[in-house]
Protein backbone atom coordinates (compact mmCIF):
# COMPACT_ATOMS: atom_id res chain seq x y z
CA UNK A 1 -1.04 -23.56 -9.86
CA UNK A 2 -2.41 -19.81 -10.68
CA UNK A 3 -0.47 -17.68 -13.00
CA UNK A 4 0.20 -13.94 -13.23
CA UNK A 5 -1.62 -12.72 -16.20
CA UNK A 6 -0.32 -9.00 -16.90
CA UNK A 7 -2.58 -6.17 -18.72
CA UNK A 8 -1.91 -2.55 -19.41
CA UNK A 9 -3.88 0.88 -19.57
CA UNK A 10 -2.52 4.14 -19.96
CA UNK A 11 -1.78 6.01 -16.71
CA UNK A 12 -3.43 9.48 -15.64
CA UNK A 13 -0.04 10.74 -14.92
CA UNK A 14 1.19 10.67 -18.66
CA UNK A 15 3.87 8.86 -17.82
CA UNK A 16 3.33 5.73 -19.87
CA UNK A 17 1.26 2.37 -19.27
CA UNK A 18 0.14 1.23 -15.80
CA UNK A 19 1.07 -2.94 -16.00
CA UNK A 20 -1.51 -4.87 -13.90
CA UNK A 21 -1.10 -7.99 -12.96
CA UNK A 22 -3.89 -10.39 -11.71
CA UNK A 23 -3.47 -14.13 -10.60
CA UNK A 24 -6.94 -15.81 -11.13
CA UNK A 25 -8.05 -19.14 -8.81
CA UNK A 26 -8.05 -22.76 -9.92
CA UNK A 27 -12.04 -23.12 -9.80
CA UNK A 28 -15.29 -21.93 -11.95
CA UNK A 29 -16.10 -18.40 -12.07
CA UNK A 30 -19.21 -19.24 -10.18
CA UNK A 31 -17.17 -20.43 -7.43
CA UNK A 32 -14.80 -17.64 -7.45
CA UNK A 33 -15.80 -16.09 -3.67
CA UNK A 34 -14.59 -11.90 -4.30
CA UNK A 35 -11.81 -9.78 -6.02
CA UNK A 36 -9.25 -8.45 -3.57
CA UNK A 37 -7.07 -5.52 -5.50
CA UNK A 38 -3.74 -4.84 -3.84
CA UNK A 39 -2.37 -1.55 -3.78
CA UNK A 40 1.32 -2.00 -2.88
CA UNK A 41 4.03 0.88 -1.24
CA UNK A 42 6.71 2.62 -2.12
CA UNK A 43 9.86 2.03 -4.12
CA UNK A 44 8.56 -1.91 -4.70
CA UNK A 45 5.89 -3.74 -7.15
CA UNK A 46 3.20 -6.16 -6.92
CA UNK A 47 4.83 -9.03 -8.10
CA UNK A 48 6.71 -9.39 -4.84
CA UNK A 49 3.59 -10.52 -3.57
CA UNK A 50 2.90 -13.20 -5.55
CA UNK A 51 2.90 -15.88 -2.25
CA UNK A 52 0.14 -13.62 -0.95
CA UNK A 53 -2.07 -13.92 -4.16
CA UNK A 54 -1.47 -17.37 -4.42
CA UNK A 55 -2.33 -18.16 -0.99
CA UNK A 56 -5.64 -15.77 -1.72
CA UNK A 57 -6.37 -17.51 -4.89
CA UNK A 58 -6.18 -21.11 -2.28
CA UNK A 59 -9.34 -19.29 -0.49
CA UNK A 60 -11.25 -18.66 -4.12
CA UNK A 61 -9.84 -15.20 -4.36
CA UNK A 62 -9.40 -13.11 -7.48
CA UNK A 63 -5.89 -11.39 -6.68
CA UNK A 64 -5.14 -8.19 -9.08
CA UNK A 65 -3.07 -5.32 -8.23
CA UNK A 66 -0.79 -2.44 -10.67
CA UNK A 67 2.36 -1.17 -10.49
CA UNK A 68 2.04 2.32 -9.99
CA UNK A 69 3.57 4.91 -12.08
CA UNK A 70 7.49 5.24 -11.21
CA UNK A 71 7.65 1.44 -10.04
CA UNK A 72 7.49 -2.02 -11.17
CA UNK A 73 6.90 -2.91 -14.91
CA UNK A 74 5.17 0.17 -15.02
CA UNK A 75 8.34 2.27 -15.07
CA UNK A 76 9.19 4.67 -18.01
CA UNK A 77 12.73 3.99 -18.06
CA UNK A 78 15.39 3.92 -14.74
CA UNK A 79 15.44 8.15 -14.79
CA UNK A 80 12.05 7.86 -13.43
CA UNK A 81 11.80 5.70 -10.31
CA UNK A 82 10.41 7.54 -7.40
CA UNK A 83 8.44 9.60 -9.69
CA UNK A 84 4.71 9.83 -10.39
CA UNK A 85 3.87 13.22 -12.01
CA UNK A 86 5.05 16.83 -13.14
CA UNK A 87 1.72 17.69 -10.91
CA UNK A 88 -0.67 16.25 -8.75
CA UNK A 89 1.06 12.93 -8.68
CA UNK A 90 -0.88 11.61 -5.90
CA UNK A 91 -4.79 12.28 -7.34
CA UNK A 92 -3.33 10.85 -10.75
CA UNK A 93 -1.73 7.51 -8.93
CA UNK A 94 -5.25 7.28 -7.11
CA UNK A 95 -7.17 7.97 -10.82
CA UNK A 96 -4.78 4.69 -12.05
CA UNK A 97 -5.94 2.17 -8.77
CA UNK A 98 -9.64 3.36 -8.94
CA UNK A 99 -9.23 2.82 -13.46
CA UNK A 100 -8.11 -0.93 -12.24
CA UNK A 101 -11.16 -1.14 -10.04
CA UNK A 102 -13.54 -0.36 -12.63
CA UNK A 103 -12.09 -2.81 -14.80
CA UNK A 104 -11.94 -5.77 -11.97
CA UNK A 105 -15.87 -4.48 -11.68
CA UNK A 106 -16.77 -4.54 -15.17
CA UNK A 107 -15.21 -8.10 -15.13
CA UNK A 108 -16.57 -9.52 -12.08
CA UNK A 109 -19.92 -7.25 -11.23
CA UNK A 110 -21.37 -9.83 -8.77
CA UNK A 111 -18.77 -10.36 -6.80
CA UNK A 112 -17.30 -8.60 -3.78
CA UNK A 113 -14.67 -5.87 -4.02
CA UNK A 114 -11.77 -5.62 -1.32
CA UNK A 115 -9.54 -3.20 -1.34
CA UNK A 116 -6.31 -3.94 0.63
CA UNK A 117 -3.21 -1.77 0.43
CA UNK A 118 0.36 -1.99 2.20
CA UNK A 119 2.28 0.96 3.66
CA UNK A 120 1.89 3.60 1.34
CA UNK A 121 -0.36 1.62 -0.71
CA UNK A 122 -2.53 1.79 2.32
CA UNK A 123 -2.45 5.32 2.19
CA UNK A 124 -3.84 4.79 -1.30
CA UNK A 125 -6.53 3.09 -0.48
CA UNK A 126 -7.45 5.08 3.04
CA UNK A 127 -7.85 8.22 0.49
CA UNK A 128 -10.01 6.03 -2.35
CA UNK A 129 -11.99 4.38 0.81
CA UNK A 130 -13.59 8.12 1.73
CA UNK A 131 -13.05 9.09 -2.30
CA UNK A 132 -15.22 6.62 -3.63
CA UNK A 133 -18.00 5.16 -0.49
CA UNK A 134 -19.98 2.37 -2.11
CA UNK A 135 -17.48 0.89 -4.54
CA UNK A 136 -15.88 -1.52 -2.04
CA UNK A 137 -17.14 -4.07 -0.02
CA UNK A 138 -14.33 -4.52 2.63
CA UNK A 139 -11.04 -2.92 3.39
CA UNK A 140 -7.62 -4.38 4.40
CA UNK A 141 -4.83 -1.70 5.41
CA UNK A 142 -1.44 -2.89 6.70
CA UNK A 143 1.61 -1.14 7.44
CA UNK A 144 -0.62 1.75 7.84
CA UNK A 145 0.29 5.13 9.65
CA UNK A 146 -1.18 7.60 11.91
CA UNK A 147 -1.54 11.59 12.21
CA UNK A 148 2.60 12.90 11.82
CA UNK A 149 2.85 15.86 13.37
CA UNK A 150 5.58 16.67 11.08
CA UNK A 151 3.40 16.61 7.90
CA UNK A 152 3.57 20.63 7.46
CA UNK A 153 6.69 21.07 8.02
CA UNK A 154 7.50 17.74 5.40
CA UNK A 155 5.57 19.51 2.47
CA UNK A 156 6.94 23.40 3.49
CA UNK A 157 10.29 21.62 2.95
CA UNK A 158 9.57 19.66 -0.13
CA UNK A 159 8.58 22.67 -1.79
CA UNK A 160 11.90 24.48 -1.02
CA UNK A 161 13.97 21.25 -2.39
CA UNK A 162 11.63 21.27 -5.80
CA UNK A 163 12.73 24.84 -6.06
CA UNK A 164 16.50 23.55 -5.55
CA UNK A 165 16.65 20.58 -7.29
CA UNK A 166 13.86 20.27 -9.66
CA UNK A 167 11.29 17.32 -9.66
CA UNK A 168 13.71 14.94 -11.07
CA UNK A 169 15.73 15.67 -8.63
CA UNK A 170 16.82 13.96 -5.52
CA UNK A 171 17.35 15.15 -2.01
CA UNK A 172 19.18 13.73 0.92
CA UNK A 173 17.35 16.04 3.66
CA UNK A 174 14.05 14.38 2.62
CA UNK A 175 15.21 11.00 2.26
CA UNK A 176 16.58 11.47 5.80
CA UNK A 177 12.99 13.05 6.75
CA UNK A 178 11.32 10.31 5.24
CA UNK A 179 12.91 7.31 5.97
CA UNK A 180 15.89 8.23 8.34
CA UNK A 181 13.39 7.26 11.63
CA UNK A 182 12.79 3.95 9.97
CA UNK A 183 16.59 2.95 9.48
CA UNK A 184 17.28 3.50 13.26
CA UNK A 185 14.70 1.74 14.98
CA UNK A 186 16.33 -1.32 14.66
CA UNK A 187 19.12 -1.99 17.25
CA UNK A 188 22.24 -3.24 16.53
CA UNK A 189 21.01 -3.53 12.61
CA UNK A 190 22.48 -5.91 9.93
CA UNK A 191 21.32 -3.48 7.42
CA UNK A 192 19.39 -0.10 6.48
CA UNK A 193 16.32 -2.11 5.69
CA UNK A 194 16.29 -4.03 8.53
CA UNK A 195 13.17 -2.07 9.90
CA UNK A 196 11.09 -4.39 6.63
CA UNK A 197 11.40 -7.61 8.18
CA UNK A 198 12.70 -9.70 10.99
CA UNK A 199 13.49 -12.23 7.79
CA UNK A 200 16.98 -12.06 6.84
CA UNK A 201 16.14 -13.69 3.46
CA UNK A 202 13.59 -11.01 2.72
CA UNK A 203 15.46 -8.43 3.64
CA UNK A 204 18.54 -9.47 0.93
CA UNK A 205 16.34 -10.16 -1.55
CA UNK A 206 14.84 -6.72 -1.55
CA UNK A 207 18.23 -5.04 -0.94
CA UNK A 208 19.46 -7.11 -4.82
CA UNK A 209 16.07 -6.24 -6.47
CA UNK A 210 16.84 -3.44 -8.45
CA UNK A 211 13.17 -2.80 -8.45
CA UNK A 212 13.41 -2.11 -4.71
CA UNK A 213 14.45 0.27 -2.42
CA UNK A 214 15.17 3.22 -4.41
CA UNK A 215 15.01 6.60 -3.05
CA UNK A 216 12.00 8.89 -3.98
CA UNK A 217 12.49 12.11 -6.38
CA UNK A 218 11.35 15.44 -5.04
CA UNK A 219 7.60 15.28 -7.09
CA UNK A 220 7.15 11.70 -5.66
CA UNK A 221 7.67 12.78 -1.95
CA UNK A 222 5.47 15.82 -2.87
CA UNK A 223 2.88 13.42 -3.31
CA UNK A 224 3.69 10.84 -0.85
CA UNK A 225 3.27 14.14 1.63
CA UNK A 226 -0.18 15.07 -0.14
CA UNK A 227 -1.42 11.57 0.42
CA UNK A 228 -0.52 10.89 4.19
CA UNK A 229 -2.10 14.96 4.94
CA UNK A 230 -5.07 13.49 3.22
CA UNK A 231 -5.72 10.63 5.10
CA UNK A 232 -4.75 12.43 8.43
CA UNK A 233 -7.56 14.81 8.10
CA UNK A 234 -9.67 14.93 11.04
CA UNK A 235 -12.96 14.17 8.58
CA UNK A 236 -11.12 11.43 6.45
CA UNK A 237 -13.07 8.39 8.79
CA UNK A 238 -16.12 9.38 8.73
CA UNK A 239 -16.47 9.48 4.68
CA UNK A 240 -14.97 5.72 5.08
CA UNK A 241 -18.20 3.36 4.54
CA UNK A 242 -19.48 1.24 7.60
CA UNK A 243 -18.19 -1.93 5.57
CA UNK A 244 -15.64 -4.62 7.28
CA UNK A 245 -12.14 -2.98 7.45
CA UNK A 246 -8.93 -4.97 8.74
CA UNK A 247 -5.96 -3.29 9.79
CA UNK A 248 -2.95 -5.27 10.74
CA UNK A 249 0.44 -4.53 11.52
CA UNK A 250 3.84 -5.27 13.65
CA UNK A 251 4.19 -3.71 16.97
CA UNK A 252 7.81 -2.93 16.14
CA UNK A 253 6.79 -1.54 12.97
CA UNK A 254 8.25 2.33 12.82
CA UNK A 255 6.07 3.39 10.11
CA UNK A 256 3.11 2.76 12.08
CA UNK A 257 5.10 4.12 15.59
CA UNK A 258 5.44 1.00 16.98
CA UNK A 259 1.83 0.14 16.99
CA UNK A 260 0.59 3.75 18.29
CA UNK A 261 -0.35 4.90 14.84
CA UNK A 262 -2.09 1.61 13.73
CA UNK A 263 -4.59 2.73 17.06
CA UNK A 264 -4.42 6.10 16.12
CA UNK A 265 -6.11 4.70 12.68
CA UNK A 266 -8.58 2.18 14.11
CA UNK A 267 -9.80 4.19 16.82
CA UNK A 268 -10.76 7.19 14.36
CA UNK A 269 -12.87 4.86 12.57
CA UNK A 270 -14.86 3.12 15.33
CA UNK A 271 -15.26 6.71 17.20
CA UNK A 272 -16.99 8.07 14.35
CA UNK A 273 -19.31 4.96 14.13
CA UNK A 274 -17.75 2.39 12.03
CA UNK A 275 -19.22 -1.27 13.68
CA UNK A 276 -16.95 -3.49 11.80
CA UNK A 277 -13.43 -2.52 12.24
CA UNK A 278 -10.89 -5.59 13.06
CA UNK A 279 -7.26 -4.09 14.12
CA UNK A 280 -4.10 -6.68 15.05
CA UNK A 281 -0.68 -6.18 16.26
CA UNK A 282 1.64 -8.99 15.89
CA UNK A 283 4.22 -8.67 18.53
CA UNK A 284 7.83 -8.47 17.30
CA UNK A 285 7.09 -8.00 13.73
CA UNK A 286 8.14 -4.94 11.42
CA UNK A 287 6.65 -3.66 8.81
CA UNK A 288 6.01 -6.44 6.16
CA UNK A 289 4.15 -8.43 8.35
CA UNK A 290 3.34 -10.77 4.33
CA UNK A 291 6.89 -11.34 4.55
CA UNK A 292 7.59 -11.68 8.09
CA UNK A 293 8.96 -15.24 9.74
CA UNK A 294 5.27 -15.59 10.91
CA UNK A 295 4.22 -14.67 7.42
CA UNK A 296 1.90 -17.97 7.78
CA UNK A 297 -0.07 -16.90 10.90
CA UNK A 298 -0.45 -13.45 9.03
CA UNK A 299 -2.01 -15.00 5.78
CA UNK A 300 -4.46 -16.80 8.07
CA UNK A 301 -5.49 -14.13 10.02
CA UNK A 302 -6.75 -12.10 6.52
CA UNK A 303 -8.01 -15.42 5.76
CA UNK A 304 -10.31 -15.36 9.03
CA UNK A 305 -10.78 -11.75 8.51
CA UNK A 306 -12.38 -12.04 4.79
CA UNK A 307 -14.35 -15.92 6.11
CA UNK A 308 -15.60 -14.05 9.19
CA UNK A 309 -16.48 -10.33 7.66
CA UNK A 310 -16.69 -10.57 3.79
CA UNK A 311 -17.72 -14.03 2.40
């Protein structure tokens, strides 16, 4: 059975060490087939996907990924969850992923690199896909979101709650903004996090974690908002390498508008030329499609994605 082995480097944000976990496979390093580094989202840590990187490390798969600044084992202390940076949070928490690629690259330099990222993790790794062409081999977003409309108007209003309540600080309005949409598009719900997973189970478990669902600080949705106008520029898809690039999500997923924004996503890549682009909607599911009650039929489909496209 693979194990979680946990490193640490200091984080561009200043705000600490960056843990980084990586479960290795049960076979020679000359067997080992790539190195897929996870990138998870907001206001959770990479540990919770430890059935994911064991079911990865089944195919031969290196499995590494770091709690970003603000989360996870990488947190300063509980005053600063939901918070990346004083400034420019969101090219420092991008500086900390790419520092864990080089490492994974220094440590495995002839193998292949995929970069796959969940909800705002995918974000992440959207912006480091056109940042850095050439360093990956393959790309895996899920949970992933279109254009928002709204983005201007997000970040005009962020900037007037900084002024009101500091970066510390928190703010109902965009907490509302943010993840108010999410909470109601599930009918009749149980819970407010619902919207995660159709999997009752999962859905307690994350609500007890007190590593989980915590509400952003004004700084960290600063930066969230940076990151999604970043990856909704109209030029973002065509700095993304012509490399394999799965995107998967539920069609009852709000953070991807129910399956419109996913679209929005793949069809910006393969209209400005990408050949290899892979995009799947499971019907019913929400927006952890890892942890959904089909969880099993979603771990094979990356496992057909990364046979069929990567190696």
């Amino acid at each position: 059975m693979s194990e979680c082995i946990t490193t640490h480097f200091p984080s561009h944000t200043g705000e600490g060490n960056i843990a980084a976990h990586t479960w290795l496979p049960d076979c020679p390093e000359s067997e080992i087939r790539g190195v897929i580094q996870f990138v998870h989202g907001m206001s959770e840590y990479v540990k919770r996907f430890d059935h994911v990187a064991k079911y990865l490390n089944g195919l031969g798969y290196v499995f590494s990924g770091e709690d970003h600044a603000g989360h996870g084992e990488s947190l300063v202390d509980t005053d600063h969850t939901g918070y990346f940076a004083a400034e420019d949070g969101w090219n420092k928490i991008i500086l900390d992923t790419f520092e864990l690629h080089k490492q994974l690259k220094a440590r495995y330099p002839d193998k292949k690199h995929i970069l796959y990222g969940h909800s705002m993790g995918s974000f992440m790794a959207r912006a480091c896909a056109s940042r850095y062409p050439g360093e990956f081999d393959a790309f895996i977003f899920s949970g992933t979101a279109g254009h928002n409309p709204a983005i201007g108007i997000g970040k005009a209003l962020v900037k007037a709650e900084l002024r009101r309540h500091g970066g510390f600080g928190h703010s109902e309005l965009l907490n509302k903004l943010a993840m108010g949409g999410f909470v109601t598009s599930v009918k009749n719900r149980r819970t407010n996090f619902d919207w995660l997973s159709r999997d009752e189970k999962v859905v307690d478990e994350y609500i007890a974690d007190p590593l989980c669902g915590f509400s952003f600080r004004c700084a960290g949705y600063r930066d969230l908002f940076d990151g999604l106008d970043e990856v909704s520029r109209k030029d973002w898809a065509k700095k993304v390498p012509n490399v394999p690039i799965y995107i998967f999500s539920g069609d009852h997923d709000p953070v991807g508008n129910m399956g419109k924004g996913v679209r929005e996503v793949a069809d910006r890549l393969i209209s400005s030329g990408h050949t290899h682009v892979v995009m799947q909607l499971y019907e019913g599911g929400r927006h952890e499609m890892h942890n959904e009650t089909n969880s099993e039929e979603v771990l094979k489909g990356i496992e057909a994605f990364l046979r069929g496209a990567v190696c």
